[in-house]
N, C-alpha and C. Protein backbone atom coordinates (compact mmCIF):
# COMPACT_ATOMS: atom_id res chain seq x y z
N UNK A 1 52.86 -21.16 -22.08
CA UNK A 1 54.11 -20.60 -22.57
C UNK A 1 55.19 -21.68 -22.49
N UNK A 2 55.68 -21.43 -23.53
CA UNK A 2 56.76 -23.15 -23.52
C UNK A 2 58.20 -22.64 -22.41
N UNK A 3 58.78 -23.62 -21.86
CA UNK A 3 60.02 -23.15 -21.19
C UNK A 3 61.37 -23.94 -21.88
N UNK A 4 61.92 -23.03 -21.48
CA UNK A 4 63.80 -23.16 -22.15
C UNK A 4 64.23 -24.17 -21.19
N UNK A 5 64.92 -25.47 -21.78
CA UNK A 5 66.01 -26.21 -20.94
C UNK A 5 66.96 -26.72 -21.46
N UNK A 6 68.08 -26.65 -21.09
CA UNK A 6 69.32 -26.89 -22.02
C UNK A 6 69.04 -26.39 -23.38
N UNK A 7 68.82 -25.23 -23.82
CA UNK A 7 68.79 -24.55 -25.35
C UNK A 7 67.85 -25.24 -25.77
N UNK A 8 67.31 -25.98 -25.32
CA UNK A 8 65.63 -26.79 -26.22
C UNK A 8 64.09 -25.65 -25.48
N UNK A 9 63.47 -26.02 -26.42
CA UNK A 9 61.72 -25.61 -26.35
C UNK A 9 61.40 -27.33 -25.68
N UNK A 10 60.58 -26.17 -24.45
CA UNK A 10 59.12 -27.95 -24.41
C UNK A 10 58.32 -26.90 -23.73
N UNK A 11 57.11 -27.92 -24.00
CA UNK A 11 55.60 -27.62 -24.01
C UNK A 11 55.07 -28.49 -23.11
N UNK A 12 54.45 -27.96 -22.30
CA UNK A 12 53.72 -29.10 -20.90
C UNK A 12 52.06 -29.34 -21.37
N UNK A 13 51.80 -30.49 -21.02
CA UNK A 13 50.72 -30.83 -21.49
C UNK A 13 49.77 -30.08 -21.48
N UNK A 14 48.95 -29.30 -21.06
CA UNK A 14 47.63 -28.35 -21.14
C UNK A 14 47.73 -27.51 -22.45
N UNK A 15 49.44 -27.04 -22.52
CA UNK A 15 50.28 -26.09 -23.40
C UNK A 15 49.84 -26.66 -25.11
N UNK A 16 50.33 -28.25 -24.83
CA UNK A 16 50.60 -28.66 -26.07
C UNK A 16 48.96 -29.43 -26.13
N UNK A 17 48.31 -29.68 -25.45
CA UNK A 17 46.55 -30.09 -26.25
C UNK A 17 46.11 -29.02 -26.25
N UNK A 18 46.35 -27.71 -25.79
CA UNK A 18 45.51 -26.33 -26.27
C UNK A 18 45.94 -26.19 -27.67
N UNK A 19 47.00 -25.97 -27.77
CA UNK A 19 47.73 -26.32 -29.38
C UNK A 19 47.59 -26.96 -30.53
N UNK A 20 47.46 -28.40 -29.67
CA UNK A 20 46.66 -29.07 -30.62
C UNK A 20 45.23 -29.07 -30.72
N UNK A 21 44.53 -28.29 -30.15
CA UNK A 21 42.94 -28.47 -29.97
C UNK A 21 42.07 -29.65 -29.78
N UNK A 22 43.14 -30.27 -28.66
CA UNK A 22 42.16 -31.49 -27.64
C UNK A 22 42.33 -31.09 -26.26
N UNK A 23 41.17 -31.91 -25.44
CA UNK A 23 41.41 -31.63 -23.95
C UNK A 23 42.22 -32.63 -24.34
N UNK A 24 42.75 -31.98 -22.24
CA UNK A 24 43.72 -33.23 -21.63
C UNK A 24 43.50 -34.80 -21.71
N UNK A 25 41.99 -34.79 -21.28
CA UNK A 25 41.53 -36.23 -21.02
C UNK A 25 41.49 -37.09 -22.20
N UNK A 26 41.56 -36.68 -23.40
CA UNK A 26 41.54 -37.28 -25.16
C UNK A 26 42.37 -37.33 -24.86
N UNK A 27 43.99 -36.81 -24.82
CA UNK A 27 45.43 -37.25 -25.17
C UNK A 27 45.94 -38.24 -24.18
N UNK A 28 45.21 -38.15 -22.74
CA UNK A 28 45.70 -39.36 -21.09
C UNK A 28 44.64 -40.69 -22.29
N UNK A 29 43.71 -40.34 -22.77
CA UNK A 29 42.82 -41.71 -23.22
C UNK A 29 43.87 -41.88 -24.37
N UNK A 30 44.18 -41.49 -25.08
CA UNK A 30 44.86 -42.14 -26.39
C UNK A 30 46.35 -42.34 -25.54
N UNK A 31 47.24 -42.00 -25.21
CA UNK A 31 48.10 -42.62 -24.24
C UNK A 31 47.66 -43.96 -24.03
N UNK A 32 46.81 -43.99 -23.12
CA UNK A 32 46.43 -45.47 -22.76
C UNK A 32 46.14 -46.36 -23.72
N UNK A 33 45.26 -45.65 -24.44
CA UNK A 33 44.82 -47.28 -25.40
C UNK A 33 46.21 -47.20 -26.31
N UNK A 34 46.96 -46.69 -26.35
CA UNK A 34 48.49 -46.58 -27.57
C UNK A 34 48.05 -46.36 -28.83
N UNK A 35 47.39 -45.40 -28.99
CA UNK A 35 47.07 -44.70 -30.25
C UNK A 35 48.18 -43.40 -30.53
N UNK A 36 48.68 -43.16 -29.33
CA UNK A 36 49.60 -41.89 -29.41
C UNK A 36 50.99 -42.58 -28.24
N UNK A 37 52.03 -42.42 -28.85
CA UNK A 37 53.28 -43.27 -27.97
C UNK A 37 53.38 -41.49 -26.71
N UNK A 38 53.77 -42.37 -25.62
CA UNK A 38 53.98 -41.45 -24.59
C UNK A 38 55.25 -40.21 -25.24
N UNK A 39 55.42 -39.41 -24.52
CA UNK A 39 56.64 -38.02 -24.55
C UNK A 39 57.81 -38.70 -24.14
N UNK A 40 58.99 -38.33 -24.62
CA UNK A 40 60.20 -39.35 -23.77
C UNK A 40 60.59 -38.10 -22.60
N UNK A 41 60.53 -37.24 -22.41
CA UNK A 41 60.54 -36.40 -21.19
C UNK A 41 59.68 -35.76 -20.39
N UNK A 42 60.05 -36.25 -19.05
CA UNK A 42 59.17 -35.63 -17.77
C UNK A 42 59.92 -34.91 -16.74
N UNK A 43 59.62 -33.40 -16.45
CA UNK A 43 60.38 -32.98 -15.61
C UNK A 43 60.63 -33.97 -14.13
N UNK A 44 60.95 -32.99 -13.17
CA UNK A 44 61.32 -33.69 -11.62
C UNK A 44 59.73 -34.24 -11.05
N UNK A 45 58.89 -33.51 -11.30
CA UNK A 45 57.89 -33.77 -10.68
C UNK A 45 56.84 -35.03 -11.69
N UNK A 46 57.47 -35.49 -12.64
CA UNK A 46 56.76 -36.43 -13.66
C UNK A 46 55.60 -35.61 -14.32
N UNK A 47 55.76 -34.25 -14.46
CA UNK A 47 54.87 -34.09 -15.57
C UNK A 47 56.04 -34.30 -16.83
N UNK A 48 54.76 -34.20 -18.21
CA UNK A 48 55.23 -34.59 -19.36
C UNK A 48 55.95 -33.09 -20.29
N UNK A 49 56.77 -33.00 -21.16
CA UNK A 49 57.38 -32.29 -21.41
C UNK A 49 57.36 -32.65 -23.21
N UNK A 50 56.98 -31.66 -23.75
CA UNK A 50 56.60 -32.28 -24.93
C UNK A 50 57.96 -32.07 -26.14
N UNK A 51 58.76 -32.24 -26.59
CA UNK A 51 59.64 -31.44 -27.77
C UNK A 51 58.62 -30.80 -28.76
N UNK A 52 58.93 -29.99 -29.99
CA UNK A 52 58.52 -29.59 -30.82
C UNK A 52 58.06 -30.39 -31.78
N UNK A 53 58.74 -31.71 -31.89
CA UNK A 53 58.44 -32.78 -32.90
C UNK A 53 57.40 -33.51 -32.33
N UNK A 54 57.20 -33.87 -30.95
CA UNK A 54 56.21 -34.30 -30.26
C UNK A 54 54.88 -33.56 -30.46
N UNK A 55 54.70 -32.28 -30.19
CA UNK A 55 53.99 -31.13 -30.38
C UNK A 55 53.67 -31.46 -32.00
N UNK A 56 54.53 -31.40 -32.88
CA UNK A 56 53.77 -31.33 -34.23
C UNK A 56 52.80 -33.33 -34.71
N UNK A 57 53.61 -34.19 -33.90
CA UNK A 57 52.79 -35.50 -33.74
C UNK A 57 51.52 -35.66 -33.35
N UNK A 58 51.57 -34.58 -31.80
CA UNK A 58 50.21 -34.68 -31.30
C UNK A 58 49.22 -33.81 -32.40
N UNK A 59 49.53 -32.84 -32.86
CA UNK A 59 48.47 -32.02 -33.72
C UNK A 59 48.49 -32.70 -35.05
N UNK A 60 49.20 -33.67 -35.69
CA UNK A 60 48.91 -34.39 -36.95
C UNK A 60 47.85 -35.15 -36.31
N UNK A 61 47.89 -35.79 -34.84
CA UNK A 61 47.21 -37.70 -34.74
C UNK A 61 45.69 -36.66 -34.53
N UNK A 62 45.98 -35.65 -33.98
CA UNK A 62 44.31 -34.71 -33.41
C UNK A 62 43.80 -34.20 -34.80
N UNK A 63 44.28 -34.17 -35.78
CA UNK A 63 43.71 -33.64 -37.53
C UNK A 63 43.32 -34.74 -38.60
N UNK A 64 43.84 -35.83 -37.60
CA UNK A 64 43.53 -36.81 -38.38
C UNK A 64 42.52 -36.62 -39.43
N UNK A 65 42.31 -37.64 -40.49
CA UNK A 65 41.05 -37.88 -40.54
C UNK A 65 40.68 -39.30 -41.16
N UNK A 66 39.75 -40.37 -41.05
CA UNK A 66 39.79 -41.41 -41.56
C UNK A 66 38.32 -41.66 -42.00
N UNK A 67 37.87 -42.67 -43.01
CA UNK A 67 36.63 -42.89 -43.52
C UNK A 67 35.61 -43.70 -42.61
N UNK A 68 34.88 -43.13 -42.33
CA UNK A 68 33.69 -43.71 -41.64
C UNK A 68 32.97 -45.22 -41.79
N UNK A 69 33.53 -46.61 -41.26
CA UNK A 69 32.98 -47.30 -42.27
C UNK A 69 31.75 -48.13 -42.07
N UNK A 70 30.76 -47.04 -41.40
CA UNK A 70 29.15 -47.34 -40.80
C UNK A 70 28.77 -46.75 -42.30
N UNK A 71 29.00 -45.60 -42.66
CA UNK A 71 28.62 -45.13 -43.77
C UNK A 71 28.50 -45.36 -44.88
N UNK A 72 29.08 -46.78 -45.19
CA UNK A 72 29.12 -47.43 -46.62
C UNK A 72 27.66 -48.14 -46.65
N UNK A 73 26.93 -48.62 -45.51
CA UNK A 73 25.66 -49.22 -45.88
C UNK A 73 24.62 -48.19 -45.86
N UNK A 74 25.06 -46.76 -45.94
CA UNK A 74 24.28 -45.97 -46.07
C UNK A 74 24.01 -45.46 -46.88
N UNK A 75 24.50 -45.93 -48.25
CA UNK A 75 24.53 -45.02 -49.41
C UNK A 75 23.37 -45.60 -50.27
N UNK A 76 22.82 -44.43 -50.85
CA UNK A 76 21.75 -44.40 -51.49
C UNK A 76 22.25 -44.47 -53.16
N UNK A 77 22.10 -45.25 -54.35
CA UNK A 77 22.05 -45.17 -55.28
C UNK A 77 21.74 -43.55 -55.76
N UNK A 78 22.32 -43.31 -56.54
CA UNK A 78 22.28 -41.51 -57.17
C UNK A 78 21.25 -42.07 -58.29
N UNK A 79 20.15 -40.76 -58.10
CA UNK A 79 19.13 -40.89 -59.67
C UNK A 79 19.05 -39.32 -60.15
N UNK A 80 18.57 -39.38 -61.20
CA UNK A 80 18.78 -38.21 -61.84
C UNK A 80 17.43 -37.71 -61.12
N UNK A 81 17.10 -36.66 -60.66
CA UNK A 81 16.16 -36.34 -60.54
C UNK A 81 15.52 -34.34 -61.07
N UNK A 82 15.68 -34.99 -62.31
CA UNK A 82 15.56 -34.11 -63.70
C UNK A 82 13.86 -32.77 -63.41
C-alpha cells in the first residue's frame, strides 16, 4: 500500500517490484550493474521510496523488450514446402 508524505504517493520497494512484476533481487542486481539509476528518496531508516514516475520507469525497464542476438545464426533459410 503506497504511503502519503508531504501530499506525494511513494511506493517502497517490495510495493513497487510487485507492481512491476520483478523480485527484489532483479531490481538490487540492476541497481548495481546501472541498468536502472537508483530512487532519489529514502526514508529515515534508508529504505527506498519510489515516486510514481519512478514506479512507471521501473515497470517500462521490467517490459522491456530487445532482440536476441544468439538468434541470428539460427535462422534457417524459408522453403516452400508445398
Amino acid at each position: 500500500m503506497p504511503i502519503e508524505l508531504n501530499g506525494e504517493r511513494f511506493y517502497r520497494t517490495a510495493e513497487a517490484c510487485r507492481i512491476a512484476g520483478i523480485s527484489k533481487n532483479t531490481f538490487f542486481r540492476w541497481v548495481k550493474a546501472g541498468l536502472f539509476a537508483d530512487v532519489e528518496y529514502k526514508d529515515r531508516r534508508g529504505w527506498r521510496l519510489f515516486t510514481h514516475n519512478e514506479l512507471e520507469r521501473l515497470m517500462a525497464e521490467a517490459n522491456r523488450v530487445h532482440k536476441n542476438p544468439r538468434t541470428e545464426s539460427w535462422r534457417v533459410p524459408s522453403t516452400n514446402l508445398k
